[in-house]
C-alpha atoms as a PDB file:
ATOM      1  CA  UNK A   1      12.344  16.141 -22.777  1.00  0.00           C
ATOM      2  CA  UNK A   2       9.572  14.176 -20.738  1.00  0.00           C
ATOM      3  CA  UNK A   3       9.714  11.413 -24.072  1.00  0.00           C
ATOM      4  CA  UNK A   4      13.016  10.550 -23.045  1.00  0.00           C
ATOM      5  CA  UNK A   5      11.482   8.826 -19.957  1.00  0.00           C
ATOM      6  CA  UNK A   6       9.852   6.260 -21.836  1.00  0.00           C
ATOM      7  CA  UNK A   7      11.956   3.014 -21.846  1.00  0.00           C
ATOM      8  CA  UNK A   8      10.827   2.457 -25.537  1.00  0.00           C
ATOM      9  CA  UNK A   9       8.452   3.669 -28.298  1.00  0.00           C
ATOM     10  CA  UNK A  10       4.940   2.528 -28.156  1.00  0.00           C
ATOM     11  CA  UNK A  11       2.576   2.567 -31.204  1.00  0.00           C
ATOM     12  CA  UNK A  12      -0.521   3.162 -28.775  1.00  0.00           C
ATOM     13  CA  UNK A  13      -1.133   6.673 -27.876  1.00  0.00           C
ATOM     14  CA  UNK A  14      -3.370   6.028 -24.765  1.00  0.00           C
ATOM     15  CA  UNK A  15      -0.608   3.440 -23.480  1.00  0.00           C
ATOM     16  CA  UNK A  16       2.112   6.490 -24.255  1.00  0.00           C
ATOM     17  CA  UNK A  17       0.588   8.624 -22.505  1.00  0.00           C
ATOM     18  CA  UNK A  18      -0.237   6.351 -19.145  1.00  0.00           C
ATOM     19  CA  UNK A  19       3.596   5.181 -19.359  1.00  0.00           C
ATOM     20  CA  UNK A  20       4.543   9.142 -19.786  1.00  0.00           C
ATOM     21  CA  UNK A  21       2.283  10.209 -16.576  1.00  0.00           C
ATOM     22  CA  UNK A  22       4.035   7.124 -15.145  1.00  0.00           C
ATOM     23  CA  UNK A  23       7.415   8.152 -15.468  1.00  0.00           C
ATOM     24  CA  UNK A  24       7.243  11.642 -14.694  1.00  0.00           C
ATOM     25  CA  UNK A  25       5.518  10.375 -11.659  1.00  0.00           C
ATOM     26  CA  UNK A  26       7.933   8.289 -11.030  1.00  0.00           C
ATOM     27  CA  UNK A  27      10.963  10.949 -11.337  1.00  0.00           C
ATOM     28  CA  UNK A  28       9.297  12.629  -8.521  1.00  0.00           C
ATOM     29  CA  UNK A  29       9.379   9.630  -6.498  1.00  0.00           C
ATOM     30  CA  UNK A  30      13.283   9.867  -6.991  1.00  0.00           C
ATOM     31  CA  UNK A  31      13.040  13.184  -5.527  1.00  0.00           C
ATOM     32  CA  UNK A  32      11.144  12.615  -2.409  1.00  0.00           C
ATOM     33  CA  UNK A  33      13.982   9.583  -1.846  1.00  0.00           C
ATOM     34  CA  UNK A  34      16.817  12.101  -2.179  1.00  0.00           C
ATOM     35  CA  UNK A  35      15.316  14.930  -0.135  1.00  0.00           C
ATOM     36  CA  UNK A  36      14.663  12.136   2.485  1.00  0.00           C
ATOM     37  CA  UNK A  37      18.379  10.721   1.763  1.00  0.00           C
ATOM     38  CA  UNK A  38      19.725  14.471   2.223  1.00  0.00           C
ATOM     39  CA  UNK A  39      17.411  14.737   5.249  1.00  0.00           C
ATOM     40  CA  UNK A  40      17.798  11.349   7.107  1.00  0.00           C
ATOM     41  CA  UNK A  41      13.791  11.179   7.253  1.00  0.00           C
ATOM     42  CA  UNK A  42      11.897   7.858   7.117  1.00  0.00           C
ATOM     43  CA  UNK A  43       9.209   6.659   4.990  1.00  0.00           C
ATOM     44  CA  UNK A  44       6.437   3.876   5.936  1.00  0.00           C
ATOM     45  CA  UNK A  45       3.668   3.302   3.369  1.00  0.00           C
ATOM     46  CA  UNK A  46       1.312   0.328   4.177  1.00  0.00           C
ATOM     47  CA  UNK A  47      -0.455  -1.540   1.088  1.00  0.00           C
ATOM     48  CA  UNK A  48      -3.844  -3.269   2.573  1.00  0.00           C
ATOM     49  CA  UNK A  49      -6.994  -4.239   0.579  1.00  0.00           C
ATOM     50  CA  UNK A  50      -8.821  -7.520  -0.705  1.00  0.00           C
ATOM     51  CA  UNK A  51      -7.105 -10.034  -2.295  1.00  0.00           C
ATOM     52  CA  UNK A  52      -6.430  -9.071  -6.062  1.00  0.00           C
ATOM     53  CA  UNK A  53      -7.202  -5.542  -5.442  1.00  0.00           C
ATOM     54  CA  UNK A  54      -3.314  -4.275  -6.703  1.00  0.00           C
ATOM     55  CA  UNK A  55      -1.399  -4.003  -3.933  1.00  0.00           C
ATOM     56  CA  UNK A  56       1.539  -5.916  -5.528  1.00  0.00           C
ATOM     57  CA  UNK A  57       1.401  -3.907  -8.499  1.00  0.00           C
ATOM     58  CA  UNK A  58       1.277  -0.570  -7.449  1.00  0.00           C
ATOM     59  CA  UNK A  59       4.219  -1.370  -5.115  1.00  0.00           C
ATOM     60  CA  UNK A  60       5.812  -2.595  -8.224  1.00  0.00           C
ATOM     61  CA  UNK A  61       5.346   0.800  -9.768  1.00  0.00           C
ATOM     62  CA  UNK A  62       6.155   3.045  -6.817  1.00  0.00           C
ATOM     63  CA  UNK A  63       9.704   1.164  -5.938  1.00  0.00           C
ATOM     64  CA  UNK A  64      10.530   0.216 -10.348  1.00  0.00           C
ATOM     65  CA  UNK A  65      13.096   3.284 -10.192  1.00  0.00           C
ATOM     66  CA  UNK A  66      13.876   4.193  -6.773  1.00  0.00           C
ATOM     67  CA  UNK A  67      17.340   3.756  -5.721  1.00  0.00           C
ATOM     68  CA  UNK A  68      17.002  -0.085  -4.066  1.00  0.00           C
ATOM     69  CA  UNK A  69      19.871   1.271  -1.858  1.00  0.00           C
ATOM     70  CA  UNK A  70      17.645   2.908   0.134  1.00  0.00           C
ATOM     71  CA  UNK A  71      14.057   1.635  -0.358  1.00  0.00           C
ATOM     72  CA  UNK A  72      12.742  -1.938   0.606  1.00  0.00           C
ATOM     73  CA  UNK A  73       9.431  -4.489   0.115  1.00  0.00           C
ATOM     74  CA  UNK A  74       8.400  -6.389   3.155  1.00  0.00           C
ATOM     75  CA  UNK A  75       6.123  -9.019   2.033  1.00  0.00           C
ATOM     76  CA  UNK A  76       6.397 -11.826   4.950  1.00  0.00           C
ATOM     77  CA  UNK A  77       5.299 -15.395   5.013  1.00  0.00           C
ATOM     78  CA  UNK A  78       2.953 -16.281   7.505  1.00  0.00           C
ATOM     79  CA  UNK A  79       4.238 -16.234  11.364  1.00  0.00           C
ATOM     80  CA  UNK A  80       6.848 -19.269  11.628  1.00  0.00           C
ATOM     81  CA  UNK A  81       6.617 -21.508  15.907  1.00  0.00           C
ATOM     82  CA  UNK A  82       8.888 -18.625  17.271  1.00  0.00           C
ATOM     83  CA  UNK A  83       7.307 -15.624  15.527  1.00  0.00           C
ATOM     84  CA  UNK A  84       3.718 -16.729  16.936  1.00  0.00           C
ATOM     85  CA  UNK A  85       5.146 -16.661  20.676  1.00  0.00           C
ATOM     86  CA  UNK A  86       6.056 -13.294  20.333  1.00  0.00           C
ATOM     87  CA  UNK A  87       4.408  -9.821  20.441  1.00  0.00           C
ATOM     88  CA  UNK A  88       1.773  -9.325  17.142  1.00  0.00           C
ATOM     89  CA  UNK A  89       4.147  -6.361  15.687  1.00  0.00           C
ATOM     90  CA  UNK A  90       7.679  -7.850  16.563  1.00  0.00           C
ATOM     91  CA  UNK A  91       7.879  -8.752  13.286  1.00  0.00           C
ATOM     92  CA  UNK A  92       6.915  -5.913  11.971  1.00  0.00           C
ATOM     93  CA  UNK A  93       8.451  -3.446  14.296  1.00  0.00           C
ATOM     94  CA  UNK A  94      12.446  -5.163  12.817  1.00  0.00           C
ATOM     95  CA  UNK A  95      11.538  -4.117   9.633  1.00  0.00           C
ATOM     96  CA  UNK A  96      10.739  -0.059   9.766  1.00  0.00           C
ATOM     97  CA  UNK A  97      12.307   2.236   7.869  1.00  0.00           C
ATOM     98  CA  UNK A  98      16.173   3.325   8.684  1.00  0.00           C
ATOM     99  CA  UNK A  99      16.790   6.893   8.285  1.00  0.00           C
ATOM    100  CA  UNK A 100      16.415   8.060   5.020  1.00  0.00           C
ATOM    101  CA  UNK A 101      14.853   4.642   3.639  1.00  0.00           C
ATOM    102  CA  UNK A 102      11.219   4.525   2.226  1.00  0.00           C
ATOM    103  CA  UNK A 103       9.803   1.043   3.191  1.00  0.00           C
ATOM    104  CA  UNK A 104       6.614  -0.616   1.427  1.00  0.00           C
ATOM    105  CA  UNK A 105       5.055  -3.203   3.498  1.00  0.00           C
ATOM    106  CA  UNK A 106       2.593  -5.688   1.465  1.00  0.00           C
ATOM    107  CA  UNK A 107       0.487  -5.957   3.714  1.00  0.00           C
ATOM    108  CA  UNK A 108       1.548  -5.529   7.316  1.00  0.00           C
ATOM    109  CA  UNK A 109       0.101  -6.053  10.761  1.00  0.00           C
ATOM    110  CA  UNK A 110      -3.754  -5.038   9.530  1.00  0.00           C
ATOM    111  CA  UNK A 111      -3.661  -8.866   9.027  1.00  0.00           C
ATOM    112  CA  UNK A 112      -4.776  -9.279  12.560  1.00  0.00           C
ATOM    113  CA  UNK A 113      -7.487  -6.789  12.195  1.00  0.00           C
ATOM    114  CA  UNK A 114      -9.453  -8.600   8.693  1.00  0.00           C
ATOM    115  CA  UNK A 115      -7.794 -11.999   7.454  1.00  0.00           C
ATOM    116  CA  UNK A 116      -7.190 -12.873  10.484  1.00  0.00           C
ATOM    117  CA  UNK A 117     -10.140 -12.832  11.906  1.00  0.00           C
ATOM    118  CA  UNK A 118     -12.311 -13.810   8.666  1.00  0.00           C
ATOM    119  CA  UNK A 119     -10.409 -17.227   8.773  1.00  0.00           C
ATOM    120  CA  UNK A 120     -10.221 -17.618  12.770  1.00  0.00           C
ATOM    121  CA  UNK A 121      -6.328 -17.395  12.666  1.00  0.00           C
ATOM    122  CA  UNK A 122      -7.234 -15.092  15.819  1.00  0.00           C
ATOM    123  CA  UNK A 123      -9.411 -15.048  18.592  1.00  0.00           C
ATOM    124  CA  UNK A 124     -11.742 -12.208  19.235  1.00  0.00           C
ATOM    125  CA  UNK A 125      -9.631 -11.555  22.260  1.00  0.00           C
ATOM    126  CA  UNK A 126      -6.701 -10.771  20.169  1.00  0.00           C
ATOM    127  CA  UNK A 127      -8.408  -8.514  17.614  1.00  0.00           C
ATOM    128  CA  UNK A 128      -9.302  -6.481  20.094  1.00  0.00           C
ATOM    129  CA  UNK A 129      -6.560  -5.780  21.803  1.00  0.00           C
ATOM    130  CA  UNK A 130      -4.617  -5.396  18.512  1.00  0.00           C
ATOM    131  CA  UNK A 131      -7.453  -2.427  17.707  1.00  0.00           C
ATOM    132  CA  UNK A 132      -6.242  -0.673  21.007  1.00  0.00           C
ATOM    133  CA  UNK A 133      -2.384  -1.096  20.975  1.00  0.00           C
ATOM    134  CA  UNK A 134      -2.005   0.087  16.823  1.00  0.00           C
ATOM    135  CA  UNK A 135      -3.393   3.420  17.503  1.00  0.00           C
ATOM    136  CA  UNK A 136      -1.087   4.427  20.552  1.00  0.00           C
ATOM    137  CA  UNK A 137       2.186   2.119  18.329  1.00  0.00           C
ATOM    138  CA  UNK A 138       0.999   4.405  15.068  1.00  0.00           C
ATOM    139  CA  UNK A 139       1.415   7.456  16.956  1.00  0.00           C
ATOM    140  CA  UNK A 140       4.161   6.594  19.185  1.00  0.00           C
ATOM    141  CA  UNK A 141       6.652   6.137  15.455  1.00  0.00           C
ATOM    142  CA  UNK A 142       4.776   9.362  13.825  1.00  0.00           C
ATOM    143  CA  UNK A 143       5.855  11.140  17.028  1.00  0.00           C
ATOM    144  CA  UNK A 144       9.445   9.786  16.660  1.00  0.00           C
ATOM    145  CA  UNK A 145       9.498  11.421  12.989  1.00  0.00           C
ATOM    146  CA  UNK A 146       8.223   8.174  11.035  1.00  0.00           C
ATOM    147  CA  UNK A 147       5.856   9.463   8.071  1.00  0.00           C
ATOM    148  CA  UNK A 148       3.304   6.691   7.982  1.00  0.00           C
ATOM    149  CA  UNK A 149       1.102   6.172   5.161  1.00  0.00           C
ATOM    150  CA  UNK A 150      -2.044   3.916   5.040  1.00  0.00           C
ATOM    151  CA  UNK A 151      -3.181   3.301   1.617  1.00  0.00           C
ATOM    152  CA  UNK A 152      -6.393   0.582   1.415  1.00  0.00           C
ATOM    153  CA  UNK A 153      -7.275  -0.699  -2.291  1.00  0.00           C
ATOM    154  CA  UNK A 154     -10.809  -1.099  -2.608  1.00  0.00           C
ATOM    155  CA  UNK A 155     -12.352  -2.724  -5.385  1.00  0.00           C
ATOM    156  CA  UNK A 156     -15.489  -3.985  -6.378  1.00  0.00           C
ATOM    157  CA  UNK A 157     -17.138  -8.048  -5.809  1.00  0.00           C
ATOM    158  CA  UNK A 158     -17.065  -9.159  -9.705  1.00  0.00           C
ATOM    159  CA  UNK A 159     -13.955  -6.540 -10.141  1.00  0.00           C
ATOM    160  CA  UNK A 160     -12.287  -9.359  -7.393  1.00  0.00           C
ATOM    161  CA  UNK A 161     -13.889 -12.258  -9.064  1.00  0.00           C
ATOM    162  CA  UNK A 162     -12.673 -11.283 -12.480  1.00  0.00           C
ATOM    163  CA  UNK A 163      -8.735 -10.994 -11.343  1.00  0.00           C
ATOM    164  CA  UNK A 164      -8.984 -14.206  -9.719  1.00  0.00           C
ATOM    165  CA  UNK A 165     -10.436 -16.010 -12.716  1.00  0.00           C
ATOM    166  CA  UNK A 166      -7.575 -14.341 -14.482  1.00  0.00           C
ATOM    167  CA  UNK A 167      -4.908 -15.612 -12.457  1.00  0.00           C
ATOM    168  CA  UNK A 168      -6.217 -19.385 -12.156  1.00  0.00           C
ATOM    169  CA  UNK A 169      -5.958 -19.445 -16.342  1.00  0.00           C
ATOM    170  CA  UNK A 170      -2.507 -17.640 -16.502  1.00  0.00           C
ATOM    171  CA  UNK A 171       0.426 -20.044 -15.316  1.00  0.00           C
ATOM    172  CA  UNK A 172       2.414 -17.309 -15.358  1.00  0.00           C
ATOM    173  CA  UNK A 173       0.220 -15.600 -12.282  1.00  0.00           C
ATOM    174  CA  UNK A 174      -1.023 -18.553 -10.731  1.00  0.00           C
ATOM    175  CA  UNK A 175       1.549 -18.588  -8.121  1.00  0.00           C
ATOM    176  CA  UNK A 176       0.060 -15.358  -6.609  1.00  0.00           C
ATOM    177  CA  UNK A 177      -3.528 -17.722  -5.671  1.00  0.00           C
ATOM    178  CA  UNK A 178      -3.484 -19.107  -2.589  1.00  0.00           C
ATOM    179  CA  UNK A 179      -6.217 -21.192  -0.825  1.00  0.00           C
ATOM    180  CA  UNK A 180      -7.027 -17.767   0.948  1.00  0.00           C
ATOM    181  CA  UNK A 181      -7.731 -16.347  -2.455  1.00  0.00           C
ATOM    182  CA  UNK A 182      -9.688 -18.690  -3.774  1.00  0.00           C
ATOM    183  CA  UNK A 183     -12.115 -18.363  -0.858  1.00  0.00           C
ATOM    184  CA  UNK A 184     -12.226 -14.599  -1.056  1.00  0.00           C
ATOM    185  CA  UNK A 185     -15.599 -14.647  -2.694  1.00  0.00           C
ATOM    186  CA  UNK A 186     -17.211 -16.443  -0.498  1.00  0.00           C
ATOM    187  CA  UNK A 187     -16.309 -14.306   2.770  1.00  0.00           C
ATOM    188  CA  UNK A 188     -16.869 -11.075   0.929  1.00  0.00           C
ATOM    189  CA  UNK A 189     -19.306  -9.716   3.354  1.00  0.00           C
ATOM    190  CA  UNK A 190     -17.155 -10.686   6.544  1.00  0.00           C
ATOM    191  CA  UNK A 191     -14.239  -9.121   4.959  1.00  0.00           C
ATOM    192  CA  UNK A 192     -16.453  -6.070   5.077  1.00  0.00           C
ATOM    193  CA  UNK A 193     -17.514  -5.742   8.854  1.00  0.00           C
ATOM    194  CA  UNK A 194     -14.162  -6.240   9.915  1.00  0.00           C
ATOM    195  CA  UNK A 195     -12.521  -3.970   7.140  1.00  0.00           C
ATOM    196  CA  UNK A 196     -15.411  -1.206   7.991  1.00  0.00           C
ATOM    197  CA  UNK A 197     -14.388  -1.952  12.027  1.00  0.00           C
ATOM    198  CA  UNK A 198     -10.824  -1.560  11.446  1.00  0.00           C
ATOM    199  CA  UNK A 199     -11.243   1.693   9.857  1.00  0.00           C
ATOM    200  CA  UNK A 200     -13.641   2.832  12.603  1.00  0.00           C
ATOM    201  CA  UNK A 201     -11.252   2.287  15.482  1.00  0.00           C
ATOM    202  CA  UNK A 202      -7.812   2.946  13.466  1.00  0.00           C
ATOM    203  CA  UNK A 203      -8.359   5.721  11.395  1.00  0.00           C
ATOM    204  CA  UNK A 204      -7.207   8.591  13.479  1.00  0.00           C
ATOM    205  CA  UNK A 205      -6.090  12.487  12.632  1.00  0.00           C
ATOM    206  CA  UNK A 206      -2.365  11.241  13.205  1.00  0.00           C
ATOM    207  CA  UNK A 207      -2.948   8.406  10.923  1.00  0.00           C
ATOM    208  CA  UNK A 208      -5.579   8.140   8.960  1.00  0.00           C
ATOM    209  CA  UNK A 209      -6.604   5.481   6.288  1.00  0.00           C
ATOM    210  CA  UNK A 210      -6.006   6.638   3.079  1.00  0.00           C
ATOM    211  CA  UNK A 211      -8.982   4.382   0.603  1.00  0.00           C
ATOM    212  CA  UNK A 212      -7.786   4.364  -3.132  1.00  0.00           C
ATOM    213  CA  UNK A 213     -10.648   3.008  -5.667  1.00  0.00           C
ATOM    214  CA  UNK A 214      -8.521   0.327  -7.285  1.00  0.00           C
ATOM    215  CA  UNK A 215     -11.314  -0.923 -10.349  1.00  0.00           C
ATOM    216  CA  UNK A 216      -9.083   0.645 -12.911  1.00  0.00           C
ATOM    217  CA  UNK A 217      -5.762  -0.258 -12.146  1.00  0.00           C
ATOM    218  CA  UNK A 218      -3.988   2.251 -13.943  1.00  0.00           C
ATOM    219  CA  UNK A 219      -5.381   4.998 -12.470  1.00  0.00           C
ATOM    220  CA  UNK A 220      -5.409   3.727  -9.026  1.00  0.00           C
ATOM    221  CA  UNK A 221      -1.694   2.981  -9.119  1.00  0.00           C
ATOM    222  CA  UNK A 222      -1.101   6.816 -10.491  1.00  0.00           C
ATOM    223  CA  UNK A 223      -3.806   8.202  -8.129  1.00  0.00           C
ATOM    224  CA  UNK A 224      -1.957   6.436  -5.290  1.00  0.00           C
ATOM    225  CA  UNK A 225       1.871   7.730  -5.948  1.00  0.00           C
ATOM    226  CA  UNK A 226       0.033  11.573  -6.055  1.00  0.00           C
ATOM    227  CA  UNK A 227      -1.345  11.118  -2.672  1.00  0.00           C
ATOM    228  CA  UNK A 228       1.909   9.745  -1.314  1.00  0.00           C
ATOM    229  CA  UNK A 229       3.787  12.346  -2.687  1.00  0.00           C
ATOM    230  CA  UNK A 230       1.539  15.448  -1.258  1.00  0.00           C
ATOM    231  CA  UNK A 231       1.693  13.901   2.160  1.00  0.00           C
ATOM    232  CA  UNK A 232       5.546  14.509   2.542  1.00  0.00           C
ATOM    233  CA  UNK A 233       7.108  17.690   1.646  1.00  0.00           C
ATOM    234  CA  UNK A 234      10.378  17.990  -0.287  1.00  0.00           C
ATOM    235  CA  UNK A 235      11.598  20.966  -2.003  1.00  0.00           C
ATOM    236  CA  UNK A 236      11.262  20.665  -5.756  1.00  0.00           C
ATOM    237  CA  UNK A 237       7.081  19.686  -5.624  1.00  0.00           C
ATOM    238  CA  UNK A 238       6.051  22.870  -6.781  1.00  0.00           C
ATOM    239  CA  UNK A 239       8.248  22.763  -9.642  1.00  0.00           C
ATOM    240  CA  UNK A 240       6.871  19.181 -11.168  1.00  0.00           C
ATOM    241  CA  UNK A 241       6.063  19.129 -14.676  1.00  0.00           C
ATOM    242  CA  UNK A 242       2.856  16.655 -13.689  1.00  0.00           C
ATOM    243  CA  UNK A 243      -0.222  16.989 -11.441  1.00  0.00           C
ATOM    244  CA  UNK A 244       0.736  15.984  -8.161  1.00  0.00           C
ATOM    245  CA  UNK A 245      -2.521  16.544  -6.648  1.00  0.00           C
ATOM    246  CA  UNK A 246      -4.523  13.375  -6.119  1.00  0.00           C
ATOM    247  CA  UNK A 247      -7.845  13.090  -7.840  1.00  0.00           C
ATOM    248  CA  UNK A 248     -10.994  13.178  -4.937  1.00  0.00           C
ATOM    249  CA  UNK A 249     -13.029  11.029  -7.445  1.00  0.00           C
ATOM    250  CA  UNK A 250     -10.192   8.008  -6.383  1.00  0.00           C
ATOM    251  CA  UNK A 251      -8.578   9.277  -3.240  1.00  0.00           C
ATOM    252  CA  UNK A 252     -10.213   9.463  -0.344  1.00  0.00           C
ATOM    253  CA  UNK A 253      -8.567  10.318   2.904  1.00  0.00           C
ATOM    254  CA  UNK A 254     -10.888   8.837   5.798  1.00  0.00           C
ATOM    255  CA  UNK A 255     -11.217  11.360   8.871  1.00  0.00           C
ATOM    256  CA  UNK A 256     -12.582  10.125  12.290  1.00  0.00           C
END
């Protein structure tokens, strides 16, 4: 039964298996989205992390069989004239989750809290005060019912350097390399203090970051839909014919 959810037959028994965890995963995805259909619950689950670190494709492999219906990407350009003049989250804030809708935002407004600042897109002034107005905004939506999700993908320096490398020689992935990429290297370190500041002031009990170690891709993307799926109940969990449970050595749920 669980062979049928492969989309073909692979000669590879380690890449069967992976695409077999995959799927099943996968088909529990499908029913979290119809017990929050059923329900009229929303779902918000925030991708952040370095660039190259996966974020793309583990959002690729959470939404790949979801009913598109009813679950969205938000991946936005940066701010256009009007957008800058407004409030940080407007942007943001028009693209939540409708009832019963799971929404993946790739990346989201954590830019103000690390790019941001590591290229001066944002004065000090502003980083600040965006520190102070997420936590009471987080809580305000989880109050109002939103499950909120913040999943960082941490990877290691030469881990970074290698993907980037990778992309530059393959045309096919050289779109994804911008001139914010290529200069990821070199502002390692200040990506650090303001990622470990952000966590410090923005990991709280009602929503707490959520740090998934992303050097083995596979396993982070798997690790990843587990802890998704234990933080929102729906009926037929207990009954899954895979581990569910997210694996400490990758998942690590940061408490203040």
């Amino acid at each position: 039964m669980a062979e049928s959810l492969l989309p073909f037959d692979l000669d590879d028994e380690l890449d069967r298996a992976h695409l077999l965890e995959l799927a099943q995963l996968q088909l529990e995805l499908l029913k979290l989205q119809a017990h929050l259909g059923q329900t009229r619950q929303r779902l918000l689950v925030i991708f952040e992390g370095r660039d190259a670190a996966g974020k793309g494709g583990a959002i690729f492999r959470f939404s790949q069989n979801l009913n598109p219906r009813y679950a969205r990407t938000v991946a936005l350009p940066k701010p256009t004239p009007e957008e800058q003049g407004q409030w940080h989250f407007q942007r943001y804030l028009r693209r939540l989750p409708n009832a019963g809708e799971i929404v993946f935002f790739d990346r989201s407004w954590y830019n103000r809290a690390v790019v941001e600042p590591v290229f001066g897109f944002c004065t000090e002034e502003e980083r600040l005060r965006f520190l102070r107005q997420v936590v009471e905004l987080e809580t305000m939506l989880v109050e109002d019912g939103l499950h909120l999700v913040k999943l960082w993908f941490s990877i290691d320096r030469d881990v970074q350097a290698e993907r980037l490398a990778a992309r530059e020689r393959n045309p096919l992935k050289r779109w994804k390399l911008s001139p914010i990429d290529r200069a990821a290297q070199s502002h390692w370190d200040d990506f650090t203090r303001y990622k470990e500041t952000m966590f410090a002031a923005t990991s709280t009990p009602t929503c707490p970051w959520t740090v998934i170690r992303g050097n083995q891709k596979k396993v982070a993307r798997l690790e990843a839909i587990r802890h998704v799926l234990q933080r929102v109940d729906y009926p037929e969990r207990s009954a899954a014919s895979v581990r569910v449970e997210a694996d400490p050595a990758v998942v690590t749920v940061l408490t203040s």
